[in-house]
Protein backbone atom coordinates (compact mmCIF):
# COMPACT_ATOMS: atom_id res chain seq x y z
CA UNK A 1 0.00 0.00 0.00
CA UNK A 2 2.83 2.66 0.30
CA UNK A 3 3.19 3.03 -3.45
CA UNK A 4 1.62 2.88 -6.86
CA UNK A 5 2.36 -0.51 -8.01
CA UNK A 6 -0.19 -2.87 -8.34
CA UNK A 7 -1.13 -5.40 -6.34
CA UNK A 8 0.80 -9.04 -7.18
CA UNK A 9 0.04 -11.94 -8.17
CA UNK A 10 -2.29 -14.33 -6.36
CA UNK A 11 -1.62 -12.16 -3.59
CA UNK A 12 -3.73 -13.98 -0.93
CA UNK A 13 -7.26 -12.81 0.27
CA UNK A 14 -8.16 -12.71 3.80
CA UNK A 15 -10.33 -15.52 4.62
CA UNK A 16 -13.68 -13.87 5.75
CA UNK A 17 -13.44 -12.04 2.62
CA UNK A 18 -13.19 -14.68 -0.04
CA UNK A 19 -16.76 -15.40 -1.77
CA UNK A 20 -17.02 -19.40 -2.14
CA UNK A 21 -19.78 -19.39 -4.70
CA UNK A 22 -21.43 -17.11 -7.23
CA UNK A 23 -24.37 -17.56 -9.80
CA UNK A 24 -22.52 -17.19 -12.78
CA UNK A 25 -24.54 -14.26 -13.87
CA UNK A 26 -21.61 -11.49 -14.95
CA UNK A 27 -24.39 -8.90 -15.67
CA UNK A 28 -25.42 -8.88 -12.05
CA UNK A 29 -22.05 -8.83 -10.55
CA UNK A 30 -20.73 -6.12 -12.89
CA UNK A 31 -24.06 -4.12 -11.28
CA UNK A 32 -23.36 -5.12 -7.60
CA UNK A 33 -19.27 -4.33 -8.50
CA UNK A 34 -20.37 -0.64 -9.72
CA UNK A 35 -23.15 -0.12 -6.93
CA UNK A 36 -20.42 -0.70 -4.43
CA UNK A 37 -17.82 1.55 -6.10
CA UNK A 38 -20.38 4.31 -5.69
CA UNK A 39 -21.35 3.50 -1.90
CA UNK A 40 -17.31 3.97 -0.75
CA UNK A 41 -18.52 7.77 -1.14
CA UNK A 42 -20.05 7.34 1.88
CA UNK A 43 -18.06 4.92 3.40
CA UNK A 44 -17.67 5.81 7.16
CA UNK A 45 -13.66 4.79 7.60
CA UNK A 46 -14.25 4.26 11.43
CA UNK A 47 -15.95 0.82 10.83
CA UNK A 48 -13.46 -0.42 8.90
CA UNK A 49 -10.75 -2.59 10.22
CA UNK A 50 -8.77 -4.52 7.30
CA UNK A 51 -7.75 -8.23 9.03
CA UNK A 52 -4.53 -7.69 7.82
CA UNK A 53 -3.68 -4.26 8.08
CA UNK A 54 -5.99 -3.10 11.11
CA UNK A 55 -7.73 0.53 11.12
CA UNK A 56 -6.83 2.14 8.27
CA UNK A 57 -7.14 6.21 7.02
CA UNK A 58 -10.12 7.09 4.07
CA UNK A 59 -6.92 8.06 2.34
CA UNK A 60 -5.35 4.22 2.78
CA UNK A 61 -8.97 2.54 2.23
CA UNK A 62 -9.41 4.77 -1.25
CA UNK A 63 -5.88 3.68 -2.14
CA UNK A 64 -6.30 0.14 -1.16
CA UNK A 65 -10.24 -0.26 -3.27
CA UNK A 66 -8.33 1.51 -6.10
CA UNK A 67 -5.42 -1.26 -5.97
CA UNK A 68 -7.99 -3.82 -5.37
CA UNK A 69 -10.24 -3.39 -8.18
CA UNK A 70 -7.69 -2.70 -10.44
CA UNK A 71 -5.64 -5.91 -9.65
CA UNK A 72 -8.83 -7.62 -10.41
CA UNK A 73 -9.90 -5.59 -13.77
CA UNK A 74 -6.44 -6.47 -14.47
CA UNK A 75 -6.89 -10.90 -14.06
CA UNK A 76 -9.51 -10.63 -16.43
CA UNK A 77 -7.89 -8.21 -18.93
CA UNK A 78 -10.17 -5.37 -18.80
């Protein structure tokens, strides 16, 4: 998180985070992705407590989403 680069690699996620199983439906998880994206707007930072990193800044939550997706927009080639 203290630079620009991207995220790795099959960089591990945090177990409580991982989703298991999914309907297949890309249309409705591309909706859910964006509805999300627009919600961090309002995210309030002081309920947030990464399980690896701990309480984090809106600054270090904004940077980490931004990695996040983008890691991910990246494994599908997007």
């Amino acid at each position: 998180m203290k630079d620009d680069s991207p995220l790795r690699r099959n960089t591990p996620t945090a177990p409580g985070l991982a989703i298991k199983e999914t309907n297949g439906n890309v249309a409705n998880q591309k909706a859910t992705w964006i509805s999300l994206l627009r919600e961090y707007e309002q995210f309030p930072e002081y309920q947030f407590i990464h399980p690896f990193f701990g309480k984090m800044t809106r600054e270090q939550i904004g940077r980490m989403a931004f990695k996040h997706a983008d890691h991910h927009l990246r494994q599908f080639g997007c």
